[in-house]
C-alpha atoms as a PDB file:
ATOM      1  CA  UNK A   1     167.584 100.776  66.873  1.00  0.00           C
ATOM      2  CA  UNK A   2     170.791 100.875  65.131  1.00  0.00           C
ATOM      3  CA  UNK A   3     173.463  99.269  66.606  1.00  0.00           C
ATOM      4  CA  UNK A   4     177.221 100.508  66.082  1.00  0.00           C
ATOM      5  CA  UNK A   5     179.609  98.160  68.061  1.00  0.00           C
ATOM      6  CA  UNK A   6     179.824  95.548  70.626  1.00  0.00           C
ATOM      7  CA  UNK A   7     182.246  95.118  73.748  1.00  0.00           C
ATOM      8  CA  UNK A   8     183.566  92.285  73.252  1.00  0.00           C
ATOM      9  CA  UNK A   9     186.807  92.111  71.253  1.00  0.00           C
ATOM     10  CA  UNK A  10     188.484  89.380  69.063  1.00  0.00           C
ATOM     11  CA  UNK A  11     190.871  86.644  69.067  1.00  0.00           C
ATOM     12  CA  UNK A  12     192.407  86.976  65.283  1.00  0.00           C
ATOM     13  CA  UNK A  13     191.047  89.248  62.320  1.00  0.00           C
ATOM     14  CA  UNK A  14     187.747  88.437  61.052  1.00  0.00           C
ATOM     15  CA  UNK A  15     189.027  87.647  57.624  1.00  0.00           C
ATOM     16  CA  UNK A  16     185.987  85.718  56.324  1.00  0.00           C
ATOM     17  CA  UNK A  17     183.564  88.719  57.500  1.00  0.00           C
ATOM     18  CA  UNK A  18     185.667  90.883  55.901  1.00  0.00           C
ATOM     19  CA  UNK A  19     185.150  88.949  52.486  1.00  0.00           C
ATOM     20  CA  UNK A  20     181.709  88.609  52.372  1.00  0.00           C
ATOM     21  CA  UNK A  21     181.254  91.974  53.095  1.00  0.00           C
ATOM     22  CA  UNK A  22     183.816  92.874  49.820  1.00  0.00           C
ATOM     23  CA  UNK A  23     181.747  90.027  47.896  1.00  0.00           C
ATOM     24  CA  UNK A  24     178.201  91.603  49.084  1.00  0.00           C
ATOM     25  CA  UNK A  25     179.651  94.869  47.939  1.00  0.00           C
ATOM     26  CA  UNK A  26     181.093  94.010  44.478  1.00  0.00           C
ATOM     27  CA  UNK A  27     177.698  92.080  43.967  1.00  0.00           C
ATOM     28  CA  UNK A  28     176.233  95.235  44.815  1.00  0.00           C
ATOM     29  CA  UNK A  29     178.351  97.411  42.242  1.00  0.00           C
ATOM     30  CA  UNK A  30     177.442  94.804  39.693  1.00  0.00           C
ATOM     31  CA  UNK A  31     173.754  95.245  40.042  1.00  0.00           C
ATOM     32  CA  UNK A  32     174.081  98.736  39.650  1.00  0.00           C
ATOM     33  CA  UNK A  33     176.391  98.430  35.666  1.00  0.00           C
ATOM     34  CA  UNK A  34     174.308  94.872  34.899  1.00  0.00           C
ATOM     35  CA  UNK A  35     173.663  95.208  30.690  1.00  0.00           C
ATOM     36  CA  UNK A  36     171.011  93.133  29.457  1.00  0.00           C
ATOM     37  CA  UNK A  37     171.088  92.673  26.074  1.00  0.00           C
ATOM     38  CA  UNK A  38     169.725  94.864  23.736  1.00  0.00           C
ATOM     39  CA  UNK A  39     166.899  92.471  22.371  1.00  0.00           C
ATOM     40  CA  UNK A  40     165.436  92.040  25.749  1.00  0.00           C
ATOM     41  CA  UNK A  41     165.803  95.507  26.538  1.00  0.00           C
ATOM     42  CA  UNK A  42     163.400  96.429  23.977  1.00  0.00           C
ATOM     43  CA  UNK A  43     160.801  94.346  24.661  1.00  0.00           C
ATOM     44  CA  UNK A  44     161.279  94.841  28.582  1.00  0.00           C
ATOM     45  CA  UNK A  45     161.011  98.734  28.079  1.00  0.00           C
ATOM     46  CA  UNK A  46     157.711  97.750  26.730  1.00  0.00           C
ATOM     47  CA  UNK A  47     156.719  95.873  29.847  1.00  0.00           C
ATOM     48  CA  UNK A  48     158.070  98.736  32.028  1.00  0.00           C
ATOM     49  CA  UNK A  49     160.672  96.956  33.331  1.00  0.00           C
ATOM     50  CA  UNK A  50     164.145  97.847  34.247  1.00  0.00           C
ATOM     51  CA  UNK A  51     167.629  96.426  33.846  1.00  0.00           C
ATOM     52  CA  UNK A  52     167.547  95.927  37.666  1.00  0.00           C
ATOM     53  CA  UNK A  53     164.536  94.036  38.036  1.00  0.00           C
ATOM     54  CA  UNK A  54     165.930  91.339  34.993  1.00  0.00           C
ATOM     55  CA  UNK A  55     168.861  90.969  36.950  1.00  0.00           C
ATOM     56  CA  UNK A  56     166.783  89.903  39.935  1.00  0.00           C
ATOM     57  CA  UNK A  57     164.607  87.741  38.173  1.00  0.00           C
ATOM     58  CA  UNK A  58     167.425  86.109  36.826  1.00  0.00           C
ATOM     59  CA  UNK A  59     169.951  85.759  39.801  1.00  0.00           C
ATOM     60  CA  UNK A  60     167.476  85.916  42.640  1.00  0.00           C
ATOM     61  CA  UNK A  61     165.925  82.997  44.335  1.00  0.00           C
ATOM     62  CA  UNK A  62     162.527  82.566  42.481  1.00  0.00           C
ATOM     63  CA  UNK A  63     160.231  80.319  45.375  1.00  0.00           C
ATOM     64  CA  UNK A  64     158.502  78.099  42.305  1.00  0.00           C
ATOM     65  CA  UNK A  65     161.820  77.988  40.322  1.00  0.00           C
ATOM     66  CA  UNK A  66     164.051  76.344  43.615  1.00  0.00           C
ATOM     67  CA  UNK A  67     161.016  74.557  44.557  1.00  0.00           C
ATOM     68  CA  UNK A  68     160.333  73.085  41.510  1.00  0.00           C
ATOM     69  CA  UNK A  69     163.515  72.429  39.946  1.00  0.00           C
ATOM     70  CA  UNK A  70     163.674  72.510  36.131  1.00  0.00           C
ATOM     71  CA  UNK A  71     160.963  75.072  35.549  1.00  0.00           C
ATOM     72  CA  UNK A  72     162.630  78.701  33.909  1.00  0.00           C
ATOM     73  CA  UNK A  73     160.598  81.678  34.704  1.00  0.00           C
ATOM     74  CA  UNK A  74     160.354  84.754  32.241  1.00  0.00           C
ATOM     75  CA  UNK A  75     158.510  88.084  32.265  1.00  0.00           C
ATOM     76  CA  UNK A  76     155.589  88.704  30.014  1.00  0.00           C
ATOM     77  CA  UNK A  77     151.921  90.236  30.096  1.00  0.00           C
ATOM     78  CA  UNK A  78     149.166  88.601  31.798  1.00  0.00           C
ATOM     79  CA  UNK A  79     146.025  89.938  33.216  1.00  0.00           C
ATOM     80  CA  UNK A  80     145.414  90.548  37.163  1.00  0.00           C
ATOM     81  CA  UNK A  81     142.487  92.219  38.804  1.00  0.00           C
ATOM     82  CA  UNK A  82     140.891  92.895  35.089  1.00  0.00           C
ATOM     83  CA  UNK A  83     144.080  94.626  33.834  1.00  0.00           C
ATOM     84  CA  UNK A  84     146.952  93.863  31.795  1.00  0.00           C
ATOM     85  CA  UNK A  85     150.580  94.098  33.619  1.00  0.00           C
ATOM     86  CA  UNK A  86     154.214  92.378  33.499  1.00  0.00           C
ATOM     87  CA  UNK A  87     154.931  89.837  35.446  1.00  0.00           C
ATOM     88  CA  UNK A  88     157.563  87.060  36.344  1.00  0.00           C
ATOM     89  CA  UNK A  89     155.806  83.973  34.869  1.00  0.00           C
ATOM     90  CA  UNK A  90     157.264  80.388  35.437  1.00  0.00           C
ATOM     91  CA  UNK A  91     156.919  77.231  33.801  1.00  0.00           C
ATOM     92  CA  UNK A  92     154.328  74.996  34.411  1.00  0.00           C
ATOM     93  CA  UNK A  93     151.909  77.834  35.923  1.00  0.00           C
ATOM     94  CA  UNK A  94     148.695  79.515  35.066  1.00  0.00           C
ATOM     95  CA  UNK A  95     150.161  82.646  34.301  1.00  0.00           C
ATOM     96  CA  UNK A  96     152.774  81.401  31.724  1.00  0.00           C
ATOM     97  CA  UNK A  97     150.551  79.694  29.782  1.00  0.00           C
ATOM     98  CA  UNK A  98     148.037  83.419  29.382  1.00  0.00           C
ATOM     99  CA  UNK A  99     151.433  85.156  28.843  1.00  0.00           C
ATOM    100  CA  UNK A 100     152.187  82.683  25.888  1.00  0.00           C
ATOM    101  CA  UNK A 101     148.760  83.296  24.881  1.00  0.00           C
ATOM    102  CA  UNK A 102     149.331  87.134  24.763  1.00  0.00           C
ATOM    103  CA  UNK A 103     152.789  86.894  23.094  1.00  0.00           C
ATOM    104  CA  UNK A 104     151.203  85.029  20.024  1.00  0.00           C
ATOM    105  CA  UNK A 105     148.931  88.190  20.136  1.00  0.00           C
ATOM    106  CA  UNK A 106     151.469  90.603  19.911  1.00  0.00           C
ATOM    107  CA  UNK A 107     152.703  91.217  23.539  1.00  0.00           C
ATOM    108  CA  UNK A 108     155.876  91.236  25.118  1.00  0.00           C
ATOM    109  CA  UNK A 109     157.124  88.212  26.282  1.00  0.00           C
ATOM    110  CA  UNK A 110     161.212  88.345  27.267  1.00  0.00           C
ATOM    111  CA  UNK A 111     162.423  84.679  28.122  1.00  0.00           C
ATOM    112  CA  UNK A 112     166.195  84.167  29.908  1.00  0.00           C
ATOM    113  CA  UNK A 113     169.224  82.037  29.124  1.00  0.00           C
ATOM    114  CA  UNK A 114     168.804  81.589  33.487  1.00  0.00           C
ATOM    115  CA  UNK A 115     171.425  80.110  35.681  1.00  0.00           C
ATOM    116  CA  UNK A 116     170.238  76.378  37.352  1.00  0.00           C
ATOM    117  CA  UNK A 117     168.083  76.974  39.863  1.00  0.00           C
ATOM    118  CA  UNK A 118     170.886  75.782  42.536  1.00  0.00           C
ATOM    119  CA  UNK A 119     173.287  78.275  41.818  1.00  0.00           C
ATOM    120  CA  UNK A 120     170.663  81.422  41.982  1.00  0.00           C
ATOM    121  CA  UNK A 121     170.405  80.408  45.541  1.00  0.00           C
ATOM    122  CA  UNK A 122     173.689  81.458  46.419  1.00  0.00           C
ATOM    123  CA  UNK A 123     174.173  84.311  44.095  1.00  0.00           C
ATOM    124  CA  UNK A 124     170.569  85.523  45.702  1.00  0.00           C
ATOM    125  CA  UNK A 125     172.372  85.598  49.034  1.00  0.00           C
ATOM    126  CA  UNK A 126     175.101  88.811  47.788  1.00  0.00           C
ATOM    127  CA  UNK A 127     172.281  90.615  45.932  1.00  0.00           C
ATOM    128  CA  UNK A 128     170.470  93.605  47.414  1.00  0.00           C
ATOM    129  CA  UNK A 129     168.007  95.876  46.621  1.00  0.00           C
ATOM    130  CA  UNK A 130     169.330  99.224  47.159  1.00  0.00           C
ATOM    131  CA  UNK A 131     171.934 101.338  49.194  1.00  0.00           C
ATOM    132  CA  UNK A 132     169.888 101.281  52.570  1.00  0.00           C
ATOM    133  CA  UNK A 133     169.691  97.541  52.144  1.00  0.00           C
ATOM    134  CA  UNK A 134     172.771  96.290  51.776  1.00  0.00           C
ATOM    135  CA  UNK A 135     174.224  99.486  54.291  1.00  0.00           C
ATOM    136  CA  UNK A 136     172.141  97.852  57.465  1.00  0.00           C
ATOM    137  CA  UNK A 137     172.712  94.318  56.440  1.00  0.00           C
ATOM    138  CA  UNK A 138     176.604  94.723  56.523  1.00  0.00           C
ATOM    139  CA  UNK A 139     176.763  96.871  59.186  1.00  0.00           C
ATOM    140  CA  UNK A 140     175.284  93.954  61.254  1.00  0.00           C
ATOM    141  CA  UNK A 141     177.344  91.324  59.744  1.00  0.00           C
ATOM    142  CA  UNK A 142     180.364  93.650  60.961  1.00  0.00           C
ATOM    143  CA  UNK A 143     179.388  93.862  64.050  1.00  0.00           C
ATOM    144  CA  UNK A 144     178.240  90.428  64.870  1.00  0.00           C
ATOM    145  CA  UNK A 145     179.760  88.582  62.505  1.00  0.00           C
ATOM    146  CA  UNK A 146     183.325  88.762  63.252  1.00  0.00           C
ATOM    147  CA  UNK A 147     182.661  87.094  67.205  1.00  0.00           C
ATOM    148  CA  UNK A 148     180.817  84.496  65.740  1.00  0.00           C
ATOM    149  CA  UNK A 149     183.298  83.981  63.329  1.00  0.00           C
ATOM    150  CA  UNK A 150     186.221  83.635  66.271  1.00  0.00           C
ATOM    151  CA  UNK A 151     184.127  80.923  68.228  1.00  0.00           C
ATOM    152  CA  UNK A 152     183.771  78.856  64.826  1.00  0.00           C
ATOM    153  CA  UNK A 153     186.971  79.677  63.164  1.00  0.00           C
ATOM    154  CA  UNK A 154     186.984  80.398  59.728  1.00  0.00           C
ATOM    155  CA  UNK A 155     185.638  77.294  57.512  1.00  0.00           C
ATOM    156  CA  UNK A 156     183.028  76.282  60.019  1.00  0.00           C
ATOM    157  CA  UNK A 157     181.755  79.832  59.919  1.00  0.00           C
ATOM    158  CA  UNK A 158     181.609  80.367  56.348  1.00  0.00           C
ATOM    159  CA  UNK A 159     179.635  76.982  56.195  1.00  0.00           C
ATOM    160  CA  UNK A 160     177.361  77.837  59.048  1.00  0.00           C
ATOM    161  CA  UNK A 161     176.570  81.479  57.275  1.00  0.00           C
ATOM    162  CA  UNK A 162     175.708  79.809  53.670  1.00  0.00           C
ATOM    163  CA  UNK A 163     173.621  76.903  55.655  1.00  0.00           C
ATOM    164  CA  UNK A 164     172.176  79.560  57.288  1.00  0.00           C
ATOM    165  CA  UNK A 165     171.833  81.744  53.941  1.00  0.00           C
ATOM    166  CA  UNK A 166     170.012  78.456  52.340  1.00  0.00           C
ATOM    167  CA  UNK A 167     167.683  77.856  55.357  1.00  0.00           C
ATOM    168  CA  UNK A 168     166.002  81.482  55.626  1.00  0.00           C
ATOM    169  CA  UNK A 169     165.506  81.199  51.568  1.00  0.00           C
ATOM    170  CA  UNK A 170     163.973  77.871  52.271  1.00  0.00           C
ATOM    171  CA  UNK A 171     161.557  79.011  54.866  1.00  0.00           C
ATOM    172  CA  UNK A 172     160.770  81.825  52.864  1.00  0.00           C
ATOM    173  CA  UNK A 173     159.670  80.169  49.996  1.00  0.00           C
ATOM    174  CA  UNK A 174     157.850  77.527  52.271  1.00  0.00           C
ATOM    175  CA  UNK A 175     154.955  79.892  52.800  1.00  0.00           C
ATOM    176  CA  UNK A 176     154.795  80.636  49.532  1.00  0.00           C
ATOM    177  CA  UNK A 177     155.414  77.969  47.132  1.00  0.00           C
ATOM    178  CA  UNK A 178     153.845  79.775  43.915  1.00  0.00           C
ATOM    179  CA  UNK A 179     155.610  82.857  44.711  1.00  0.00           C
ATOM    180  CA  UNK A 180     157.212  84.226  41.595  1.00  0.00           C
ATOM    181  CA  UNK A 181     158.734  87.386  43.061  1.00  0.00           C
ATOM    182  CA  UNK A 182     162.873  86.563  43.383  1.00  0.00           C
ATOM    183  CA  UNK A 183     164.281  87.325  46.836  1.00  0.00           C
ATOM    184  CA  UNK A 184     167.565  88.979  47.145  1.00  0.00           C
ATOM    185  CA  UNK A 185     169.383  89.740  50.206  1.00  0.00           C
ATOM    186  CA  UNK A 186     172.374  88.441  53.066  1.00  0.00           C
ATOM    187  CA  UNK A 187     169.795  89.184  55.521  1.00  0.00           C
ATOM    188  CA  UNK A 188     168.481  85.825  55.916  1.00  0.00           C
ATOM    189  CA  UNK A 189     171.889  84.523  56.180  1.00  0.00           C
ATOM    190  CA  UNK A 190     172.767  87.240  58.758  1.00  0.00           C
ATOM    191  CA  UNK A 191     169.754  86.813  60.663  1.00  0.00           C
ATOM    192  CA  UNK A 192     171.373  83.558  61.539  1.00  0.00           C
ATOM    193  CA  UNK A 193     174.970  85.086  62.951  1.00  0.00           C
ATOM    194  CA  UNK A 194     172.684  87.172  65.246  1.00  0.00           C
ATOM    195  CA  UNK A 195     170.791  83.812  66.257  1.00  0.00           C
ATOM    196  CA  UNK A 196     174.253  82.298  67.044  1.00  0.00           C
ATOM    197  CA  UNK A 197     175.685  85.550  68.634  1.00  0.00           C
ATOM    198  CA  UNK A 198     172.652  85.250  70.489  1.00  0.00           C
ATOM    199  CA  UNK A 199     173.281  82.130  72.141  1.00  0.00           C
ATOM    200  CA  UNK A 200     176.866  82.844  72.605  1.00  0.00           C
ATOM    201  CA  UNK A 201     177.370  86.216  74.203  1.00  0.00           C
ATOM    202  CA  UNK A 202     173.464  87.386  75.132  1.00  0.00           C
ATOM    203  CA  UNK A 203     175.431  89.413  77.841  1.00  0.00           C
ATOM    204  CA  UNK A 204     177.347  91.218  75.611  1.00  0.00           C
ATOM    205  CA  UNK A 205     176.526  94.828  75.497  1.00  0.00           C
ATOM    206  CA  UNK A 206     175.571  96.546  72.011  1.00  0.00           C
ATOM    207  CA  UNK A 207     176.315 100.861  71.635  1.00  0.00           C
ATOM    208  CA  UNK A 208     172.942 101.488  69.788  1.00  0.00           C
ATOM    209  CA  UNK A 209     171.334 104.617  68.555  1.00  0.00           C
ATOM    210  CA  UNK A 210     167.837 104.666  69.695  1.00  0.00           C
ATOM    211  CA  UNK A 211     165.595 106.756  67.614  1.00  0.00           C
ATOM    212  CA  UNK A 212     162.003 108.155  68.224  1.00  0.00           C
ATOM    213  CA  UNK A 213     160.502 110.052  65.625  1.00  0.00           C
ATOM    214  CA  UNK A 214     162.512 113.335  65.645  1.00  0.00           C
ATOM    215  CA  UNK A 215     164.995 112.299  69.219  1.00  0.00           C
ATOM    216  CA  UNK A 216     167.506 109.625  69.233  1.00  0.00           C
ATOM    217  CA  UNK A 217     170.312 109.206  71.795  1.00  0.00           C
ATOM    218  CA  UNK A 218     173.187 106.461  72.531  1.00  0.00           C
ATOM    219  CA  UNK A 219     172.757 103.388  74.986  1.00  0.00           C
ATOM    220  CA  UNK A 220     174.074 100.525  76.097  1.00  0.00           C
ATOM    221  CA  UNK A 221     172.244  97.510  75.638  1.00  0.00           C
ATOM    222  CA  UNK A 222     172.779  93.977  75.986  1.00  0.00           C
ATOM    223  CA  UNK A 223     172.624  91.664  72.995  1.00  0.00           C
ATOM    224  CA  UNK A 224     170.023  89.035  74.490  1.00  0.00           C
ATOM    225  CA  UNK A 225     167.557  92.672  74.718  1.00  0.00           C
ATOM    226  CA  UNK A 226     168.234  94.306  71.289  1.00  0.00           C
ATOM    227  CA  UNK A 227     167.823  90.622  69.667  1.00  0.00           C
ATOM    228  CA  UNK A 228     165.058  90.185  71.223  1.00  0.00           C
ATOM    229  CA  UNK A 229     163.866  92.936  69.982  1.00  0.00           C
ATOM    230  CA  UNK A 230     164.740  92.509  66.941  1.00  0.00           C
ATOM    231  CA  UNK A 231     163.254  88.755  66.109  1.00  0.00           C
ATOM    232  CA  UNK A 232     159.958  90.434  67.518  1.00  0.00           C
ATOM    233  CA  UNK A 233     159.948  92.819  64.952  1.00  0.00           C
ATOM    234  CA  UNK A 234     160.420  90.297  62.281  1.00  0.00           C
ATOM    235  CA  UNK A 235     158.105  87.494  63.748  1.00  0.00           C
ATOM    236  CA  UNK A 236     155.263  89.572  63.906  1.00  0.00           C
ATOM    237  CA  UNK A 237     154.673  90.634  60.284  1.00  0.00           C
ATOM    238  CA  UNK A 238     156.432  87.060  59.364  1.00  0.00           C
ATOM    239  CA  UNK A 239     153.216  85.604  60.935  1.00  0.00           C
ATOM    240  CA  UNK A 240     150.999  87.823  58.978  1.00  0.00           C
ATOM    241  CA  UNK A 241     152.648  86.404  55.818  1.00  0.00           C
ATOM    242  CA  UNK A 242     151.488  82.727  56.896  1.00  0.00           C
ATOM    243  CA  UNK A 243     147.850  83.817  57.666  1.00  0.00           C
ATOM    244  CA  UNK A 244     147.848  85.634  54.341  1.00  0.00           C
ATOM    245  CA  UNK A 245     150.152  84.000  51.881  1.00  0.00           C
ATOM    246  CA  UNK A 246     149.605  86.483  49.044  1.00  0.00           C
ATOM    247  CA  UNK A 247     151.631  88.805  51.226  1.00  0.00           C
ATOM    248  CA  UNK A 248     155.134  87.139  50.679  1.00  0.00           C
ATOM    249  CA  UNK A 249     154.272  87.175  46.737  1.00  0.00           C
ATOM    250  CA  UNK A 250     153.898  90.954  46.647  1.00  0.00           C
ATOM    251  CA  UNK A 251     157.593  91.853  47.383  1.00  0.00           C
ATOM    252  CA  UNK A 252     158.571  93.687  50.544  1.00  0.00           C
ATOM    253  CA  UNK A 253     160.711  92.387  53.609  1.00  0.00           C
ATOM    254  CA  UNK A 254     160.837  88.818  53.434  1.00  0.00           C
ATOM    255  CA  UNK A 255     160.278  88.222  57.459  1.00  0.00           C
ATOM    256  CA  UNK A 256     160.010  84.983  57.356  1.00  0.00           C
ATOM    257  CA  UNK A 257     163.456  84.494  55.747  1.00  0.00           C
ATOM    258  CA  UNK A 258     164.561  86.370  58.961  1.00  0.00           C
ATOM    259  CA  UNK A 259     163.076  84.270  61.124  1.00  0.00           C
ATOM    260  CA  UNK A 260     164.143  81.073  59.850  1.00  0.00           C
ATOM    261  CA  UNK A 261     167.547  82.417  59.617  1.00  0.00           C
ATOM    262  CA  UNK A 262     167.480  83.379  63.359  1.00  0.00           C
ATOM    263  CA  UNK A 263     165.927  80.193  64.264  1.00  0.00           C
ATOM    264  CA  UNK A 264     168.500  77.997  62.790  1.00  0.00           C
ATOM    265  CA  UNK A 265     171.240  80.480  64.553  1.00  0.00           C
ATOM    266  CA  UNK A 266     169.929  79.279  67.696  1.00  0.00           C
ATOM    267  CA  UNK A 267     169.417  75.372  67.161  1.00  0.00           C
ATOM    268  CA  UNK A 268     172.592  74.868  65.250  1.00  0.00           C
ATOM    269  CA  UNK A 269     175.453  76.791  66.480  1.00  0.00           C
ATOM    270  CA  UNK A 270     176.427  74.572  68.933  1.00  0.00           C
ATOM    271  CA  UNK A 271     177.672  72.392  66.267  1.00  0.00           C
ATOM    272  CA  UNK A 272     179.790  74.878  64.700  1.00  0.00           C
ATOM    273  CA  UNK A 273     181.183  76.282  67.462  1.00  0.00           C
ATOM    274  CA  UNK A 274     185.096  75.704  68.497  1.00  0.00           C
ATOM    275  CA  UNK A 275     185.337  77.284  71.443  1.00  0.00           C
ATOM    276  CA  UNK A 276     183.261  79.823  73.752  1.00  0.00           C
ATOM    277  CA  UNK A 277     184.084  83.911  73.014  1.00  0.00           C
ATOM    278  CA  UNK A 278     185.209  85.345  76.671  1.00  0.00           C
ATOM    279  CA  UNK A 279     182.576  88.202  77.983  1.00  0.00           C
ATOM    280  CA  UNK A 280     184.241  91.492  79.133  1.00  0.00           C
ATOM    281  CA  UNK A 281     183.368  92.629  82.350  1.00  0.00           C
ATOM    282  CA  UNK A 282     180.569  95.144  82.481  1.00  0.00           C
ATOM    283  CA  UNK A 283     182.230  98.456  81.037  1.00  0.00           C
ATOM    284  CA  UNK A 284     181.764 101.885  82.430  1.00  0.00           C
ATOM    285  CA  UNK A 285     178.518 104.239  81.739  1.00  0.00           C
ATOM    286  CA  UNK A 286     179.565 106.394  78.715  1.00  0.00           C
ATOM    287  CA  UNK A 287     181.701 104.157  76.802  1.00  0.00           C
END
C-alpha cells in the first residue's frame, strides 16, 4: 500500500516538515559526493568496501558504539564461519582485538577520526540508504507529518520527531547490544508521526494505491486501517529479530526501530499536542 494524500487539510504551512524533508534530502545528496580520504580509500578497496558504506559506519548509529559510549569502531579483517571478510569492529570486542591481530600480519585495518557517539545519533536520523528509501520515507512524512505538525505547532513537533527519532534507535539497538552494523534512516522517527497521527485523526481517510502482484487500483482508506496495517507488517518480522538476535546484526529493515517509533507516537503525543486537528466530513466516492 502506498499512500498519496489524506483529507484532512491544514491550519498554517507545514514549515518544519518541509525542512526536514530539504535536510533528509541534502543529507541524501551528501552521501552520494562523500570523499574519504585517499589513505583509507586504499586500504578499504582492499577490504571491498565502498565510500558509502565508510560514511555509514562513520555517521550512522553503531548499537555497541551509543551503547557503550567511548568505544570507536573501525573496519578491518576478521574471520567468520572459517573465512576471512571486512567487518565493522568496535572497541572493546572480540572481533577488534583478531582484526588488530591480522593488521600486524599484513591486513587491512582502516580506523576513523569518528564523530562522539551522541552526535551520530542524530546525523543517523537524515541518512538513507538509497533512492527507494529515502523516496517512501518522505513521502510519508509529507503526508502525515504536516497534521501532526498543526496539532503540536512547530517547536513541540520538531522535539516530538527527534524524541521520537532517538527512541526507535534506542529500541533498535536494545535487541541487539553487540550489533556493529550502523543504522541509517528517518523511518524510525517517522514511524512515530504515524503513531501520533494515529491517535489523532484514525478517521481520517488515506487515497492509497493498493497493489497485488501485477493489479493495483486507488481506495479510500481510513488511517486507523492502513496503520494498522502497517505496524503489523513491521511487528511481525520485529519479533523475529528478538527471538533471533543475530537477525538485527545482519543489516536489513530495522523493524524494531519502527515499532518503537510507533509505540512512542501513541503513548506520548498527548503531551505534545496543542490542540485537536478538525476531521472533514466523510468525502464523496471517487475523490
Amino acid at each position: 500500500m502506498i499512500p498519496l494524500k489524506d483529507n484532512v487539510p491544514t491550519a498554517s504551512f507545514p514549515l518544519v516538515t518541509v525542512l526536514l524533508i530539504v535536510v533528509n534530502v541534502g543529507f541524501f545528496v551528501w552521501q552520494l559526493t562523500f570523499s574519504a580520504s585517499k589513505a583509507s580509500n586504499l586500504q578499504l578497496s582492499q577490504l571491498g568496501v565502498s565510500e558509502r558504506d565508510e560514511n555509514s559506519v562513520q555517521y550512522g548509529a553503531i548499537p555497541y558504539r551509543i551503547l557503550h559510549p567511548g568505544r570507536d569502531c573501525a573496519f578491518g579483517v576478521t574471520e567468520h564461519s572459517g573465512a576471512a571478510e571486512a567487518d565493522v569492529v568496535c572497541q572493546g570486542t572480540k572481533r577488534y582485538a583478531e582484526a588488530r591481530a591480522a593488521h600486524r600480519s599484513g591486513t587491512p585495518f582502516v580506523v576513523y577520526s569518528n564523530p562522539p557517539w551522541y552526535e551520530t545519533v542524530f546525523t543517523s536520523m537524515f541518512m538513507h540508504g538509497g533512492i527507494l528509501h529515502i523516496a517512501f520515507n518522505m513521502l510519508f512524512l509529507w503526508i502525515f507529518g504536516n497534521n501532526v505538525e498543526d496539532a503540536m505547532g512547530k517547536i513541540r513537533y520538531l522535539l516530538f520527531y527527534l524524541l521520537a527519532g532517538l527512541a526507535a534507535l534506542y529500541s533498535q539497538a536494545a535487541i541487539d547490544p553487540n550489533g556493529t552494523l550502523p543504522t541509517i534512516g528517518a523511518s524510525g522517527a517517522i514511524a512515530g508521526v504515524l503513531g501520533a497521527y494515529a491517535l489523532l485523526l484514525p478517521r481520517a481517510r488515506i487515497l492509497t494505491v493498493v497493489i497485488l502482484i501485477f493489479f493495483f487500483t486507488l481506495i479510500e482508506i481510513p488511517a486507523y486501517v492502513m496503520l494498522g496495517i502497517w505496524f503489523v507488517l513491521q511487528f511481525i518480522p520485529a519479533v523475529g529479530q528478538v527471538a533471533v538476535p543475530d537477525i538485527g546484526g545482519q543489516g536489513g529493515v530495522a523493524y524494531f526501530a519502527h515499532v518503537g517509533g510507533f509505540l512512542f507516537g501513541l503513548a506520548l503525543v498527548k503531551l505534545f499536542v496543542q490542540r485537536r486537528p478538525s476531521i472533514p466530513a466523510p468525502t464523496a466516492p471517487g475523490w
